[in-house]
PDB file of N, CA and C in Angstrom:
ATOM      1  N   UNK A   1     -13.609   4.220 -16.530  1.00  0.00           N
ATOM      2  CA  UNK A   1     -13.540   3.437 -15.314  1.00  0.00           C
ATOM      3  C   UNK A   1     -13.533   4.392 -14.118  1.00  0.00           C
ATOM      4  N   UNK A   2     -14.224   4.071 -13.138  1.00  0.00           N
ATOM      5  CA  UNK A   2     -14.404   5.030 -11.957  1.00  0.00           C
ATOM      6  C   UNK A   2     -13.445   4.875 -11.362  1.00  0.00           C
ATOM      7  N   UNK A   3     -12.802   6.048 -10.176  1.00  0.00           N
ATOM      8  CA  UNK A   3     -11.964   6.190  -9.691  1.00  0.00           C
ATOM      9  C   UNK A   3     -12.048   5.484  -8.261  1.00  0.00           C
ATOM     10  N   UNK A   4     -11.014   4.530  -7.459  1.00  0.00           N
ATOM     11  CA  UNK A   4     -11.313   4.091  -6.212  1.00  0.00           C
ATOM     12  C   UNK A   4     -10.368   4.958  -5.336  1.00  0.00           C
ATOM     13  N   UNK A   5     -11.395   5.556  -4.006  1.00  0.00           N
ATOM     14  CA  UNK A   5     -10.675   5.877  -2.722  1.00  0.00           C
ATOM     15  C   UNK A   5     -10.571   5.027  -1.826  1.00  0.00           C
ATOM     16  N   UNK A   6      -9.494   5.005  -1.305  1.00  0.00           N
ATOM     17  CA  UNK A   6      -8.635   4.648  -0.413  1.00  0.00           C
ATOM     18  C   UNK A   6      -7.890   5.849   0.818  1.00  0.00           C
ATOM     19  N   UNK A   7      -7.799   5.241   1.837  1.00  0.00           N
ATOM     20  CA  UNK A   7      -6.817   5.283   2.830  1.00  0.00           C
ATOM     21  C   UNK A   7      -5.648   5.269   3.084  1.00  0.00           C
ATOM     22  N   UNK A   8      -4.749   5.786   2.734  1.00  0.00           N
ATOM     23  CA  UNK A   8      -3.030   5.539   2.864  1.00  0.00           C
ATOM     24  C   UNK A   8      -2.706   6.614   4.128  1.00  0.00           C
ATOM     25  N   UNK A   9      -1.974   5.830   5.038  1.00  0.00           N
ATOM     26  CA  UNK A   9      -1.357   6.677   6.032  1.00  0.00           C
ATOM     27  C   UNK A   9      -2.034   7.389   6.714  1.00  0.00           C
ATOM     28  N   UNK A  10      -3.176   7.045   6.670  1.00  0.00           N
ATOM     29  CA  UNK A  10      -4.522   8.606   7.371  1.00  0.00           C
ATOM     30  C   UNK A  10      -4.741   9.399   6.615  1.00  0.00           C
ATOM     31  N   UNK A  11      -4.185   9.433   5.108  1.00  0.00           N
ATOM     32  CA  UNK A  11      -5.150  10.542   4.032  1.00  0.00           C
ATOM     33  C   UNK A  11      -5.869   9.441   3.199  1.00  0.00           C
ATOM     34  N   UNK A  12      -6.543  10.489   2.943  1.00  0.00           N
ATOM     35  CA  UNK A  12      -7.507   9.697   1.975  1.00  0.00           C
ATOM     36  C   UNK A  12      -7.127  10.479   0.183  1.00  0.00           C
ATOM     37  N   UNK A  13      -6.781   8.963  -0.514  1.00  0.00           N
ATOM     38  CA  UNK A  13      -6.588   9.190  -1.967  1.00  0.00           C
ATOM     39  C   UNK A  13      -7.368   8.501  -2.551  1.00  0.00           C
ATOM     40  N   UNK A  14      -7.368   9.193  -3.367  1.00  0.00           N
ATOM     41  CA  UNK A  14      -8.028   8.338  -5.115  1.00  0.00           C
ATOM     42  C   UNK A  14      -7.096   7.774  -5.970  1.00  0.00           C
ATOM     43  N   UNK A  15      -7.181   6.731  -6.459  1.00  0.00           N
ATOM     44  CA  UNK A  15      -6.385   5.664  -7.874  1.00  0.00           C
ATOM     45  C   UNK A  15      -7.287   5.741  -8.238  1.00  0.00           C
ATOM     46  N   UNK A  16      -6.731   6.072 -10.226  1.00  0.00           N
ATOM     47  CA  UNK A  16      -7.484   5.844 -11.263  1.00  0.00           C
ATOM     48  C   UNK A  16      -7.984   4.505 -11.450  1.00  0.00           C
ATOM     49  N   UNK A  17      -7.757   3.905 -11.146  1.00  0.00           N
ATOM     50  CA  UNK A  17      -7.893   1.942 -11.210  1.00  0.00           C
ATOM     51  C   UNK A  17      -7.014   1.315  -9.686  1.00  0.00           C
ATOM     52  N   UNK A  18      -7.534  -0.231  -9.846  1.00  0.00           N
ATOM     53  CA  UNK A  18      -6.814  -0.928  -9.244  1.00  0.00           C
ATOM     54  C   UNK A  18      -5.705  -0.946  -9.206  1.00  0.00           C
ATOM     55  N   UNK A  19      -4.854  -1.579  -8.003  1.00  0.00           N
ATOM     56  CA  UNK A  19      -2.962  -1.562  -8.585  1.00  0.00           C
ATOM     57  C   UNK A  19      -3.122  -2.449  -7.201  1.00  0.00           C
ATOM     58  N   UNK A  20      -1.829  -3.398  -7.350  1.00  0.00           N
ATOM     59  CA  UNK A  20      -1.394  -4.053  -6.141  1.00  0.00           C
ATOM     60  C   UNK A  20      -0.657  -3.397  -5.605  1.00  0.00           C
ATOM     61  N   UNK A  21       0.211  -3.829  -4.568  1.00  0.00           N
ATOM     62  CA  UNK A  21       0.160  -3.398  -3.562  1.00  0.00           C
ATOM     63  C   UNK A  21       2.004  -3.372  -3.697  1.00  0.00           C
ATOM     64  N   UNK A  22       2.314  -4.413  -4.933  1.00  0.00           N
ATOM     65  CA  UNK A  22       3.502  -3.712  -5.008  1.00  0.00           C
ATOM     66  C   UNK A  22       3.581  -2.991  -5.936  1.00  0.00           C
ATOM     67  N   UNK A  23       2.441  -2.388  -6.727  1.00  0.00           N
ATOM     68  CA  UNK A  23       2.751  -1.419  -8.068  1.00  0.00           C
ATOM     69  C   UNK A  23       2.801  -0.228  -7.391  1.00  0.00           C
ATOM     70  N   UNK A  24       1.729  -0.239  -5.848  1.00  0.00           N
ATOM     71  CA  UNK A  24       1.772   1.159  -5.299  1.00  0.00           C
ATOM     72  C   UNK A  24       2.772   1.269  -4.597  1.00  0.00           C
ATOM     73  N   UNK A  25       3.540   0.342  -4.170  1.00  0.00           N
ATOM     74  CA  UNK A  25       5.037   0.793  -3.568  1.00  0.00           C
ATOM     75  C   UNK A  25       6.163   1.489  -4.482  1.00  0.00           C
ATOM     76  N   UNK A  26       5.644   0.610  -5.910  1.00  0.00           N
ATOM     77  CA  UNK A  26       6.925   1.238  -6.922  1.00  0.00           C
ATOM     78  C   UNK A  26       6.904   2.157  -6.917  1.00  0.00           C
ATOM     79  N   UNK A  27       5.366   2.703  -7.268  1.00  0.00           N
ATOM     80  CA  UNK A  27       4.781   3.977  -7.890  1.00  0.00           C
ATOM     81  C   UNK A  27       5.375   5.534  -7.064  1.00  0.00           C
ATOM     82  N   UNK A  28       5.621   5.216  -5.508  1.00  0.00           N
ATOM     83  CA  UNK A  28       6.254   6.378  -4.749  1.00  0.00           C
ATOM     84  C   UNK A  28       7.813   6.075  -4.556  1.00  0.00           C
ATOM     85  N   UNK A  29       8.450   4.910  -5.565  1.00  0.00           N
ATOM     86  CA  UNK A  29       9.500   5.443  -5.614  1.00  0.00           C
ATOM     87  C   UNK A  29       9.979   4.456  -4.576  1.00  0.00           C
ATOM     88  N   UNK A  30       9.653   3.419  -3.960  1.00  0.00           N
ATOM     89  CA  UNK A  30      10.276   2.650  -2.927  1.00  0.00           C
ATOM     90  C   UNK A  30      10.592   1.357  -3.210  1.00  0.00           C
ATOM     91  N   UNK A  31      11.065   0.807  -2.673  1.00  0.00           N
ATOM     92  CA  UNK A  31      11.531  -0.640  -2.750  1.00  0.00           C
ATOM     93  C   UNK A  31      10.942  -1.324  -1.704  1.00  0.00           C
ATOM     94  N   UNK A  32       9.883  -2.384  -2.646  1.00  0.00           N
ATOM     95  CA  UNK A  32       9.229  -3.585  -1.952  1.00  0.00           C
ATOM     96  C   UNK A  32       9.988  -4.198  -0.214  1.00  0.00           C
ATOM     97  N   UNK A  33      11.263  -4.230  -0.467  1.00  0.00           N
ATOM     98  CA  UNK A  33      11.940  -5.203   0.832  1.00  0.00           C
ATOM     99  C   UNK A  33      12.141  -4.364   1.463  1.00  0.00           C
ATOM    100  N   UNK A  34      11.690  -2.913   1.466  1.00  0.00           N
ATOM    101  CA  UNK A  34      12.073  -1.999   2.667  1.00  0.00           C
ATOM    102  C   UNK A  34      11.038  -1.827   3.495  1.00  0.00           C
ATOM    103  N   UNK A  35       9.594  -2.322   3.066  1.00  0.00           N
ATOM    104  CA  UNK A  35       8.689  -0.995   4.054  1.00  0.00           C
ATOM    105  C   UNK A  35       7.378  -2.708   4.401  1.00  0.00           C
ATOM    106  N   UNK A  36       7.087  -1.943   5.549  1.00  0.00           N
ATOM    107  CA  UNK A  36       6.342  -2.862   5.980  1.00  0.00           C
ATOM    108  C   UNK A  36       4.951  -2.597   5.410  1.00  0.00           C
ATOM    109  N   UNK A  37       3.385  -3.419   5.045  1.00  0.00           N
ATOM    110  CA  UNK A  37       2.461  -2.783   4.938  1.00  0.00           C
ATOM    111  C   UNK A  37       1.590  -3.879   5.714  1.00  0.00           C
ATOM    112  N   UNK A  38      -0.023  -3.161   6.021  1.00  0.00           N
ATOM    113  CA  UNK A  38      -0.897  -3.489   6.115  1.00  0.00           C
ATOM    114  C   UNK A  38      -1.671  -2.825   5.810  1.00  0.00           C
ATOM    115  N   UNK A  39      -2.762  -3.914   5.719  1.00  0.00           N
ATOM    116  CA  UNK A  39      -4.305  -3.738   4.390  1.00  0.00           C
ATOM    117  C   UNK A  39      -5.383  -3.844   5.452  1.00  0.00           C
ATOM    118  N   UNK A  40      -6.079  -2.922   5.910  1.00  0.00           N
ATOM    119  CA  UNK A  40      -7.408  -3.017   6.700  1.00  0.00           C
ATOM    120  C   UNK A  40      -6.541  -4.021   7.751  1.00  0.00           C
ATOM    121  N   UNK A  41      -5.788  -3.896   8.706  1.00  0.00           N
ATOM    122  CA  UNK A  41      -5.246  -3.849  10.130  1.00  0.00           C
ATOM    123  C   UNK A  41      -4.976  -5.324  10.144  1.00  0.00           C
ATOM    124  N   UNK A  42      -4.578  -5.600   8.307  1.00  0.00           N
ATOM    125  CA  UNK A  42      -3.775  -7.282   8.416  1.00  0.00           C
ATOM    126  C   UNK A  42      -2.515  -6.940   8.117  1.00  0.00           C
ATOM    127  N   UNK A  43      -1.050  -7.234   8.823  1.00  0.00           N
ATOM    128  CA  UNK A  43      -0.188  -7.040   8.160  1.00  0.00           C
ATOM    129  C   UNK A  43       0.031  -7.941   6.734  1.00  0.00           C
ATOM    130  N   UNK A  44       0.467  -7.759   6.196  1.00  0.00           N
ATOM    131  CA  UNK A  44       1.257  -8.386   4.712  1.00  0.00           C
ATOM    132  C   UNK A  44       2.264  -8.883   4.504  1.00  0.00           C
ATOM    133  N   UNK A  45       2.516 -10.324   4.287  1.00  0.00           N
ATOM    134  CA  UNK A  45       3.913 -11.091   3.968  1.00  0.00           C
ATOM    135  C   UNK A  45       4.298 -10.114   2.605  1.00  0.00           C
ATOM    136  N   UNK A  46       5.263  -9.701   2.589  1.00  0.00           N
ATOM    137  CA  UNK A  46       5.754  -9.177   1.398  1.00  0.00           C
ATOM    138  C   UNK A  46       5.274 -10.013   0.242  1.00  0.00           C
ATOM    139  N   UNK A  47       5.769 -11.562   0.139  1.00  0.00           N
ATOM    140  CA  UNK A  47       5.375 -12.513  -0.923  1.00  0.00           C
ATOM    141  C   UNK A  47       4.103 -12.331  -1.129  1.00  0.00           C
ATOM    142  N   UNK A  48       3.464 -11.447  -0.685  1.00  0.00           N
ATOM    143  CA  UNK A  48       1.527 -11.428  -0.759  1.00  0.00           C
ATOM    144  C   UNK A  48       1.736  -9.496  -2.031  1.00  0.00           C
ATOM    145  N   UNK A  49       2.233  -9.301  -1.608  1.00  0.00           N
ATOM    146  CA  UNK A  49       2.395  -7.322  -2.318  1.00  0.00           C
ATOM    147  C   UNK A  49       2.028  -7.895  -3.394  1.00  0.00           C
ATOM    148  N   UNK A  50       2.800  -8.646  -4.701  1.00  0.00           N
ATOM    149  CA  UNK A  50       2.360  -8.674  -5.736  1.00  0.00           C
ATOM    150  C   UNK A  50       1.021  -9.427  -6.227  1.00  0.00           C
ATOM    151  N   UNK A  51       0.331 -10.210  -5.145  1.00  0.00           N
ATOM    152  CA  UNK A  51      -1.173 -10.171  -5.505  1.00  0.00           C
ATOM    153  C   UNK A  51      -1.994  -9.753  -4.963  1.00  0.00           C
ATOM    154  N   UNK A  52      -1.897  -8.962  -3.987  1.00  0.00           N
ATOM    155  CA  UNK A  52      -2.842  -8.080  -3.347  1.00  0.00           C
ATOM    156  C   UNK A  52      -3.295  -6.981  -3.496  1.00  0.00           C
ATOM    157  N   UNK A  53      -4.141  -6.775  -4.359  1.00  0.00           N
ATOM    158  CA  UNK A  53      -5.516  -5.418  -4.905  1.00  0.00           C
ATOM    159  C   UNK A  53      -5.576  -4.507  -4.194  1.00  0.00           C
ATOM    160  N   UNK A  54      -5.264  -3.369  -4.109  1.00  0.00           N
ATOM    161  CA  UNK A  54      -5.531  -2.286  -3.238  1.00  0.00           C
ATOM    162  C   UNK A  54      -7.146  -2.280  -4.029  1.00  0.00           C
ATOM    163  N   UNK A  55      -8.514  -1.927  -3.029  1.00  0.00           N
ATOM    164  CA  UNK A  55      -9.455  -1.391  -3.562  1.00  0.00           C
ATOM    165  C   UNK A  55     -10.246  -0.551  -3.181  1.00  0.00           C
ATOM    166  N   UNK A  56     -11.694  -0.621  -2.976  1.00  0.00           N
ATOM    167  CA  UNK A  56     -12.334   0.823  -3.352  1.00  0.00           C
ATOM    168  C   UNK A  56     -12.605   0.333  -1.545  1.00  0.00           C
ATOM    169  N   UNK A  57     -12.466   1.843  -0.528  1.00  0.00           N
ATOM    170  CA  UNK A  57     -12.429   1.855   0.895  1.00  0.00           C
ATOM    171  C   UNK A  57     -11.704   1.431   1.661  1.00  0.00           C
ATOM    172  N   UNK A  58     -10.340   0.792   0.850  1.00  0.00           N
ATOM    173  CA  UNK A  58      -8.923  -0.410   2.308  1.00  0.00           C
ATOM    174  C   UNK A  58      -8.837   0.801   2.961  1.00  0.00           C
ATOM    175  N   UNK A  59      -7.862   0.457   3.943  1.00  0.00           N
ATOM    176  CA  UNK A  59      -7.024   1.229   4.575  1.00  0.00           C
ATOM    177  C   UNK A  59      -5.779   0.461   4.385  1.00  0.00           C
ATOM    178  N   UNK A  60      -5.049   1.738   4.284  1.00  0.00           N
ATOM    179  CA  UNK A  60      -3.421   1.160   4.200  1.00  0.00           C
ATOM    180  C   UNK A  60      -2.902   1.739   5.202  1.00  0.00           C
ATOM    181  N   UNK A  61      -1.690   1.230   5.723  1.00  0.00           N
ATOM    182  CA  UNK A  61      -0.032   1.971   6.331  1.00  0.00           C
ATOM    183  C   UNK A  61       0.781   1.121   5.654  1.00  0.00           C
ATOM    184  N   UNK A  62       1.682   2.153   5.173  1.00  0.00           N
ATOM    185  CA  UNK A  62       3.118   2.032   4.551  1.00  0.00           C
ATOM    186  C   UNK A  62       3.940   1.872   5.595  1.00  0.00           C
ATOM    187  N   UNK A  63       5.200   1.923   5.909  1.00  0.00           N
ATOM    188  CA  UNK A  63       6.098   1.863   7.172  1.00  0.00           C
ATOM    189  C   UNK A  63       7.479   1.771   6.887  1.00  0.00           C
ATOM    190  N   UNK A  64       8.087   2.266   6.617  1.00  0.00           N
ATOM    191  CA  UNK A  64       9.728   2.024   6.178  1.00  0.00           C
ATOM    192  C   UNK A  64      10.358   1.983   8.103  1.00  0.00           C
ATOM    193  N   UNK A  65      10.741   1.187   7.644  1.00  0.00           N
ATOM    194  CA  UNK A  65      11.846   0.860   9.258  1.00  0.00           C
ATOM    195  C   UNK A  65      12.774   1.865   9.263  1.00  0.00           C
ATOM    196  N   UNK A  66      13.084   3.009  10.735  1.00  0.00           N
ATOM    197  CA  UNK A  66      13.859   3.925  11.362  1.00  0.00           C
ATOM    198  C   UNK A  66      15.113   2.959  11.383  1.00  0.00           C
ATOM    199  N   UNK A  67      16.693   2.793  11.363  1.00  0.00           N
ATOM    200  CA  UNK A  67      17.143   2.845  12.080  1.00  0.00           C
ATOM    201  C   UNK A  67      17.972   3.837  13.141  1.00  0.00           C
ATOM    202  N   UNK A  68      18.541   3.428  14.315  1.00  0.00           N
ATOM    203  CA  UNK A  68      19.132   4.763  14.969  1.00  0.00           C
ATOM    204  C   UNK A  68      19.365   3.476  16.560  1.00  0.00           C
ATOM    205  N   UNK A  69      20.028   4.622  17.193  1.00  0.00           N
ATOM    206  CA  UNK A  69      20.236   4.316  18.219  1.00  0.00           C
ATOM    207  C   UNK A  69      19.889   5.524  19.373  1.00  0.00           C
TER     208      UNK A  69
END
């Protein structure tokens, strides 16, 4: 199976295959209810992560919320 590139954060990666969008959150180790995403400059209801396909050319941003004062 060919490899798809993608966009994350302004680099550009390769996945061996498809994965949604919450397998690629697991996959670095994060927790779904923390980080904001959007897919090609739509944001994402969280309730959408587990059926939404990362595929071959998206663009992503990840986003974990700062707090601070």
């Amino acid at each position: 199976m060919p490899m798809i590139t993608l966009t994350i954060n302004g680099k550009e990666l390769q996945l061996e295959e498809p994965v949604t969008v919450a397998g690629y959150i697991t996959s670095l180790g994060l927790d779904t209810q923390h980080v904001a995403v959007a897919r090609n400059g739509e944001v994402l209801e969280r309730s959408d992560f587990v059926s939404v396909t990362l595929a071959e050319g998206d663009t992503v941003e990840v986003v974990r919320p700062v707090g601070g004062g």
